[in-house]
N, C-alpha and C. Protein backbone atom coordinates (compact mmCIF):
# COMPACT_ATOMS: atom_id res chain seq x y z
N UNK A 1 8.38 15.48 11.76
CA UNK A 1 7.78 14.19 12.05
C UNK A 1 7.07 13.66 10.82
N UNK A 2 7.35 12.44 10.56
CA UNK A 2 6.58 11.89 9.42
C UNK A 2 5.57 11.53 9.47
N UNK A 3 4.57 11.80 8.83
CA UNK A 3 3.08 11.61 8.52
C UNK A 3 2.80 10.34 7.39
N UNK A 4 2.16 9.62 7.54
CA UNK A 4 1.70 8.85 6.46
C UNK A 4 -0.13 8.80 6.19
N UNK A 5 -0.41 9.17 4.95
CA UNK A 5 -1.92 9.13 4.97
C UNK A 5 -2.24 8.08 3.58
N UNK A 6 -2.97 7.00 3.70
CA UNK A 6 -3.64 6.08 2.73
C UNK A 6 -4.79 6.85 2.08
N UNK A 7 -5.06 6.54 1.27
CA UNK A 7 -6.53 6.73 0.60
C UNK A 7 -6.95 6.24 -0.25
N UNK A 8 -7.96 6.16 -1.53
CA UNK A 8 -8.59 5.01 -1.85
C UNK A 8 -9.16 4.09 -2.31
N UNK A 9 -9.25 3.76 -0.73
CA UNK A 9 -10.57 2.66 -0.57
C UNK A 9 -11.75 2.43 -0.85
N UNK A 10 -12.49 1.41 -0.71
CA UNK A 10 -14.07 1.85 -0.95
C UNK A 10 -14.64 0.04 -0.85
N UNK A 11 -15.63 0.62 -1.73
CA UNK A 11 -16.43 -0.82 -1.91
C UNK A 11 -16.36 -0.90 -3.62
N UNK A 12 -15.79 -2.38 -3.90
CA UNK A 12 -16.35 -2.49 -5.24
C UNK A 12 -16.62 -3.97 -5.62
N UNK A 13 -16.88 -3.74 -6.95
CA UNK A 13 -17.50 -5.25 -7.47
C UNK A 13 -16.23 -6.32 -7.87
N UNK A 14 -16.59 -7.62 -7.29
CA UNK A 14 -15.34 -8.45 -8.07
C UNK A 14 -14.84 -8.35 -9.46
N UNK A 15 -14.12 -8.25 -9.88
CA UNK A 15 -13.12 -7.92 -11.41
C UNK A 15 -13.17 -6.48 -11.58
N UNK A 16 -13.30 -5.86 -10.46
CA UNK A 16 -13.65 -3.87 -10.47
C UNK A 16 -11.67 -3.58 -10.23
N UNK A 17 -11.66 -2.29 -10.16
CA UNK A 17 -10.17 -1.88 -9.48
C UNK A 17 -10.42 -1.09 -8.58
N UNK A 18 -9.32 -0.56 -8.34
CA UNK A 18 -9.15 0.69 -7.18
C UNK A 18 -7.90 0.91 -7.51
N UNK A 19 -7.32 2.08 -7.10
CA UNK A 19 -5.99 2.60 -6.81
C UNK A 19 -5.82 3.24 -5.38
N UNK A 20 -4.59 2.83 -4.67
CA UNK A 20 -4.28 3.34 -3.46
C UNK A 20 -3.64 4.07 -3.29
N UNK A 21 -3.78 4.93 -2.47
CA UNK A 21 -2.30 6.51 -2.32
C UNK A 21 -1.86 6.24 -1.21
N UNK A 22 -0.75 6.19 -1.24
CA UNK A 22 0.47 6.50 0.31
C UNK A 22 1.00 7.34 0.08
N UNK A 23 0.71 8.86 0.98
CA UNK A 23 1.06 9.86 0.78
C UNK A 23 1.80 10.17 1.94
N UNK A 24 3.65 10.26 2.17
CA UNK A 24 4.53 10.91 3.23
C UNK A 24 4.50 11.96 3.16
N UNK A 25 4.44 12.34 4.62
CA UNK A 25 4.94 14.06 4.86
C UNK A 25 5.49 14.13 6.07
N UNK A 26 6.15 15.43 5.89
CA UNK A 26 7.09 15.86 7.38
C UNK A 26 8.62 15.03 6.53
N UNK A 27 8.69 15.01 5.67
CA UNK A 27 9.99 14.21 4.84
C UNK A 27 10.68 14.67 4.05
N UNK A 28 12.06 15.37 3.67
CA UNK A 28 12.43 15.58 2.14
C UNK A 28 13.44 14.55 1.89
N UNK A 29 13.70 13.61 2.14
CA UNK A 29 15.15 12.70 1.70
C UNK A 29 14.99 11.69 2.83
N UNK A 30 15.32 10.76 2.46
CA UNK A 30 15.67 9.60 3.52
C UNK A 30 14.47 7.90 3.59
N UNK A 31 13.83 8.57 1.84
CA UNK A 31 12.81 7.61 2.39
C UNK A 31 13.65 6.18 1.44
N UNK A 32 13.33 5.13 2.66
CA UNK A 32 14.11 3.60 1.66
C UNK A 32 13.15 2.87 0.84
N UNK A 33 11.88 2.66 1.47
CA UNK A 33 10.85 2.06 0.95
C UNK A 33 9.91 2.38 1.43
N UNK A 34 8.26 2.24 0.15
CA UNK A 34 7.18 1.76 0.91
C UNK A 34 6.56 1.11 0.64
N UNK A 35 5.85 0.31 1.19
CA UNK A 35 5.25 -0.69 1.81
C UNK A 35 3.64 -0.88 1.63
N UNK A 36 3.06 -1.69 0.91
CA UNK A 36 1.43 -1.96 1.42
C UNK A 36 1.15 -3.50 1.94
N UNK A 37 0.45 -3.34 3.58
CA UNK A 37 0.23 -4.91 3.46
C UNK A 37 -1.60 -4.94 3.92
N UNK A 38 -2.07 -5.49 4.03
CA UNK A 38 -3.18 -5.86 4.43
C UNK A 38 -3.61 -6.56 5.54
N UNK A 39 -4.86 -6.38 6.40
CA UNK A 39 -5.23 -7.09 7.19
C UNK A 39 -6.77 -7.82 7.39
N UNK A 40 -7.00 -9.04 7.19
CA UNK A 40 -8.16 -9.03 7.05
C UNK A 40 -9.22 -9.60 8.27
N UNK A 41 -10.09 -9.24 8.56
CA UNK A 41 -10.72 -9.87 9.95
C UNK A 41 -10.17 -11.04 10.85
N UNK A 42 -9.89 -11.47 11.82
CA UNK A 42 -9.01 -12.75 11.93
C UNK A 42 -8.17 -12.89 11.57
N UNK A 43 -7.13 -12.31 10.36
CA UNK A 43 -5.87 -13.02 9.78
C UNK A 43 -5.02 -11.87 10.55
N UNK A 44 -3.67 -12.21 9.97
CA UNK A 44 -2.43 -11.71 10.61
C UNK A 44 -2.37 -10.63 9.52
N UNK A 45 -1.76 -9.17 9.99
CA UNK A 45 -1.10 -8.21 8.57
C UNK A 45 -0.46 -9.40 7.48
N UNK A 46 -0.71 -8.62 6.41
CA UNK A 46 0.54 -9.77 5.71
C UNK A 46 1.31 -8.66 4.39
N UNK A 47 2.29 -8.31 4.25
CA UNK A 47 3.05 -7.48 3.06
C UNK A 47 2.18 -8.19 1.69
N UNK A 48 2.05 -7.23 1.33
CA UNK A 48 1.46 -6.94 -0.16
C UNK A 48 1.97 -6.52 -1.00
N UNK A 49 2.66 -5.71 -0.98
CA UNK A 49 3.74 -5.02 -2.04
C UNK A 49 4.85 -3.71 -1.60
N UNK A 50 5.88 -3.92 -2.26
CA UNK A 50 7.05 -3.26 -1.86
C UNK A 50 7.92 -2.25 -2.82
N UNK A 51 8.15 -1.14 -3.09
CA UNK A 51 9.23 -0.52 -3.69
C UNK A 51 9.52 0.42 -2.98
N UNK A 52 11.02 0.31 -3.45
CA UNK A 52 11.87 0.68 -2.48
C UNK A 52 12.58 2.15 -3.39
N UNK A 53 13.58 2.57 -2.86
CA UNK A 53 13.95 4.34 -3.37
C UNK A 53 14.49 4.18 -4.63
N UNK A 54 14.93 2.71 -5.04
CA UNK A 54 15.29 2.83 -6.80
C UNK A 54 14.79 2.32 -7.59
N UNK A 55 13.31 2.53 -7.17
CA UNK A 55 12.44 1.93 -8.27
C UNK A 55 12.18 0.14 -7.82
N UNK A 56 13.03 -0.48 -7.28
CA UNK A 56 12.65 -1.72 -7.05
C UNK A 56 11.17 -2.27 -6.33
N UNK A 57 10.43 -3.37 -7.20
CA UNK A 57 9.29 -3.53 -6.77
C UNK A 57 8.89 -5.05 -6.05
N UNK A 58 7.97 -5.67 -6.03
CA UNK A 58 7.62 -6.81 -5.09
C UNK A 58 6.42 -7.22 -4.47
N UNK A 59 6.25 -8.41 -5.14
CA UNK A 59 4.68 -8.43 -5.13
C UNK A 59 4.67 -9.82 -4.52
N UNK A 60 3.43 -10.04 -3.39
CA UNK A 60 3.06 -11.09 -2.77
C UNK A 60 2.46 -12.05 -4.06
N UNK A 61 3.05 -13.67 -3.71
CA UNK A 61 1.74 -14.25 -5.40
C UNK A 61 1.08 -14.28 -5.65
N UNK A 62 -0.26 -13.43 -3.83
CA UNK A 62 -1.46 -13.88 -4.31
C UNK A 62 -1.82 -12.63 -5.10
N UNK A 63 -1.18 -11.73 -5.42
CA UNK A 63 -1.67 -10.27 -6.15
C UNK A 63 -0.47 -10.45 -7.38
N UNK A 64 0.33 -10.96 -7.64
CA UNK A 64 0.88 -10.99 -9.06
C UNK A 64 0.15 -11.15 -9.78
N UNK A 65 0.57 -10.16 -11.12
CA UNK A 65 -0.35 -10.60 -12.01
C UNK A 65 -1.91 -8.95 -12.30
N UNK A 66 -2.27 -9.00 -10.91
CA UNK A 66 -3.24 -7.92 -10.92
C UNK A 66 -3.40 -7.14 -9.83
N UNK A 67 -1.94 -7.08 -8.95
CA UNK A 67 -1.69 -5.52 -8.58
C UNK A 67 -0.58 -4.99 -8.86
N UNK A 68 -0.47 -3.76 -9.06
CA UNK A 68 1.31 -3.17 -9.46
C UNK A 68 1.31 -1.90 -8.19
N UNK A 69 2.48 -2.06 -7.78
CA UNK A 69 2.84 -0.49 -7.14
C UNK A 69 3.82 0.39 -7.71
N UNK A 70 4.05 1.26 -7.61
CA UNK A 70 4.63 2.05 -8.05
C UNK A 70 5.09 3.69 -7.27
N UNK A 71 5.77 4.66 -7.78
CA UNK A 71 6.23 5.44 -6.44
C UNK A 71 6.27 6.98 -7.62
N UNK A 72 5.97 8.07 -6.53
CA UNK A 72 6.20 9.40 -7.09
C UNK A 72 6.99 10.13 -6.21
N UNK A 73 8.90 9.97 -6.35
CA UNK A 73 9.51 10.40 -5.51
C UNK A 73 9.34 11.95 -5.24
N UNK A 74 8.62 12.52 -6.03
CA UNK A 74 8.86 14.30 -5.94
C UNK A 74 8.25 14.20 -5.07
N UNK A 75 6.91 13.29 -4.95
CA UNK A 75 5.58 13.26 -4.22
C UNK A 75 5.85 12.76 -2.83
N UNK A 76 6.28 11.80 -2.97
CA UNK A 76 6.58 11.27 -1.69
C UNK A 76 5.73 10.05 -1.58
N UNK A 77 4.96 9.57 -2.66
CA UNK A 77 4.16 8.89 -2.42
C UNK A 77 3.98 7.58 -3.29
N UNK A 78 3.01 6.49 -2.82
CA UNK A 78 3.39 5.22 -3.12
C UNK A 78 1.65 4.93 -3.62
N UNK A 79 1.76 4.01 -5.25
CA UNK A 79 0.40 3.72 -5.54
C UNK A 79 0.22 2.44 -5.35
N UNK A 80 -0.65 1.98 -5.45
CA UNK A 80 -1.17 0.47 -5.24
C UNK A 80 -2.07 0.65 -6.30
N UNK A 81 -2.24 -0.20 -7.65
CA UNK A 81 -2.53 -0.28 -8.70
C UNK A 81 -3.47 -1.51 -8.25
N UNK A 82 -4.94 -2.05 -8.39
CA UNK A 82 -5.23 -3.35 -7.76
C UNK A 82 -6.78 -3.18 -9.04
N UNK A 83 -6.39 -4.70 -9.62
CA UNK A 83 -7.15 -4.92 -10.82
C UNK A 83 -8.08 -6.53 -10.71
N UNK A 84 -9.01 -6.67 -11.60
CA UNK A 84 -9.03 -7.79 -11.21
C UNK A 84 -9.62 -8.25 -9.64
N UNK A 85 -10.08 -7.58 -8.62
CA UNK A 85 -10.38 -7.59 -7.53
C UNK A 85 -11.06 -8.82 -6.88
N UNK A 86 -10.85 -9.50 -6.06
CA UNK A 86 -11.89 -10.41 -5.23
C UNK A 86 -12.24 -10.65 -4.53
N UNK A 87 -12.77 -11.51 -3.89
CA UNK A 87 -13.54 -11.22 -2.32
C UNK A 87 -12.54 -11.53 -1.29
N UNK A 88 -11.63 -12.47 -1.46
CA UNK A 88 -10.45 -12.42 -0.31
C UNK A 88 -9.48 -11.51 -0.48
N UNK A 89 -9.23 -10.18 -1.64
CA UNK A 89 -8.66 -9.04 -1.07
C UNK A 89 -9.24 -7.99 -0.07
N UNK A 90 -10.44 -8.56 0.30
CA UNK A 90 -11.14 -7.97 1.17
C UNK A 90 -9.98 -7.60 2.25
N UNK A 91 -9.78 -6.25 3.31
CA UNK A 91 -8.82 -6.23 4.31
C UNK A 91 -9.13 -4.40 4.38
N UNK A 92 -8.49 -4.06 5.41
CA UNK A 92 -7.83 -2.70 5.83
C UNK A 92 -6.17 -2.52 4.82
N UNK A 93 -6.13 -1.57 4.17
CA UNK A 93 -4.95 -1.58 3.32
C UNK A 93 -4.14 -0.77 4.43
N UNK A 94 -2.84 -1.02 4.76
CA UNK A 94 -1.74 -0.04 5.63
C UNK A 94 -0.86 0.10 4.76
N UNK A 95 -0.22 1.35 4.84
CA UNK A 95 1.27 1.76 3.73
C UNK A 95 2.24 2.03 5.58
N UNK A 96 3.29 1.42 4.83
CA UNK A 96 4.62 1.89 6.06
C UNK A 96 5.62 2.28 4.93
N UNK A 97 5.91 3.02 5.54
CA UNK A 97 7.32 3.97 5.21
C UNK A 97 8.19 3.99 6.01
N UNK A 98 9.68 3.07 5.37
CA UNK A 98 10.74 3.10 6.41
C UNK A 98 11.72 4.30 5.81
N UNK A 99 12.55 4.57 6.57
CA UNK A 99 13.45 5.78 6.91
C UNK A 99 14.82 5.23 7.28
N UNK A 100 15.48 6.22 6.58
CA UNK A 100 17.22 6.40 6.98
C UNK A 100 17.32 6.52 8.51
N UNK A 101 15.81 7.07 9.09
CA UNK A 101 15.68 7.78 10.82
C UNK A 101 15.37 6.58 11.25
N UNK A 102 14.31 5.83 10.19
CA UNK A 102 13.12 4.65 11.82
C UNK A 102 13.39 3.71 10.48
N UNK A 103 14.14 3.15 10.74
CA UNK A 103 14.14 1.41 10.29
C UNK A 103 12.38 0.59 10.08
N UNK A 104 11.96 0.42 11.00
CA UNK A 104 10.86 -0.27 11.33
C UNK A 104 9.83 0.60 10.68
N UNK A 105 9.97 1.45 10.36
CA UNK A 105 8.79 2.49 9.51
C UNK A 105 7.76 3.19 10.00
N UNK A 106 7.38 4.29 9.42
CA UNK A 106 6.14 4.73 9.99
C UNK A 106 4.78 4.72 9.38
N UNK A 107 4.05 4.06 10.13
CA UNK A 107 2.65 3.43 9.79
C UNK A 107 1.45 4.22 9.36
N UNK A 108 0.13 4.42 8.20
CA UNK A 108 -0.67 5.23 8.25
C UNK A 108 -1.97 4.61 8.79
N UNK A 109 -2.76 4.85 9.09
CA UNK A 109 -3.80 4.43 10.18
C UNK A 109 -5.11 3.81 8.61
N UNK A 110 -4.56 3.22 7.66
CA UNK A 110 -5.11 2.08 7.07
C UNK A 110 -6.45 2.62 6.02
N UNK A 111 -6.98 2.08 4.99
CA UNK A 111 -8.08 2.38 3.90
C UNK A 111 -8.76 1.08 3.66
N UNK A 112 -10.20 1.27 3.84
CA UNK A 112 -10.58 -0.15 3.58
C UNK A 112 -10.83 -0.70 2.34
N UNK A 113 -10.74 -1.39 1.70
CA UNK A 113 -11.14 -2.13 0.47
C UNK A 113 -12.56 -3.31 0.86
N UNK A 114 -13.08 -3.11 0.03
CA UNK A 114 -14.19 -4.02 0.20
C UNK A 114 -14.63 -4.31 -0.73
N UNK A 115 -14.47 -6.16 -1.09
CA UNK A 115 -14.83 -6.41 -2.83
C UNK A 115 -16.06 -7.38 -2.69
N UNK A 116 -17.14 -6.79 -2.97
CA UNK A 116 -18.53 -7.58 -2.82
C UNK A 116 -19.60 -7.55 -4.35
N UNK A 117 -19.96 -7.60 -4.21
CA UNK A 117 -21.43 -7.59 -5.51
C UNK A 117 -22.13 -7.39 -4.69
């Protein structure tokens, strides 16, 4: 069974960074992509960034520019590079991981980001 665990998050200052981990397990082969999107109080999830099993990447416009993702296939796992920070990246970060098995992906139960002074 596949496991997905985020990690992190935190609190930081506007123009601060963070880096995010999406770490799969219960997996050796089959992963297509993963996934970070965000959710922020009131708003809808929304995709944030995407690479997929050959390196292909994809970035929403409001984070071009000053987030990158990137992937450690041995690892299984997916970074979220996030620079430049501001107060409307404020949100719960989720990583999904879709599968050769589950199309629709499997979800990790989210890391908060919080960009304040």
């Amino acid at each position: 069974q596949v496991q997905v665990v985020e990690s992190g998050g935190g609190l930081v200052q506007p123009g601060g960074s963070l880096r995010l981990s999406c770490a799969a397990s219960g997996i050796n082969f089959g992963i297509t992509a993963m996934e970070w999107y965000r959710q922020a109080p009131g708003n809808q999830r929304e995709l944030v960034a995407t690479v997929t099993s050959d390196g292909s990447t994809n970035l929403a416009d409001s984070v071009k520019g000053r987030f990158t993702i990137s992937r450690d296939n041995a690892k299984n796992t997916a970074y979220l590079q996030m620079n430049s920070l501001k107060a409307e990246d404020t949100a719960v970060y989720y990583c999904n991981v879709r599968t050769v098995f589950r199309k629709a992906g499997v979800w990790g139960q989210g890391t908060q980001v919080t960009v304040s002074s």
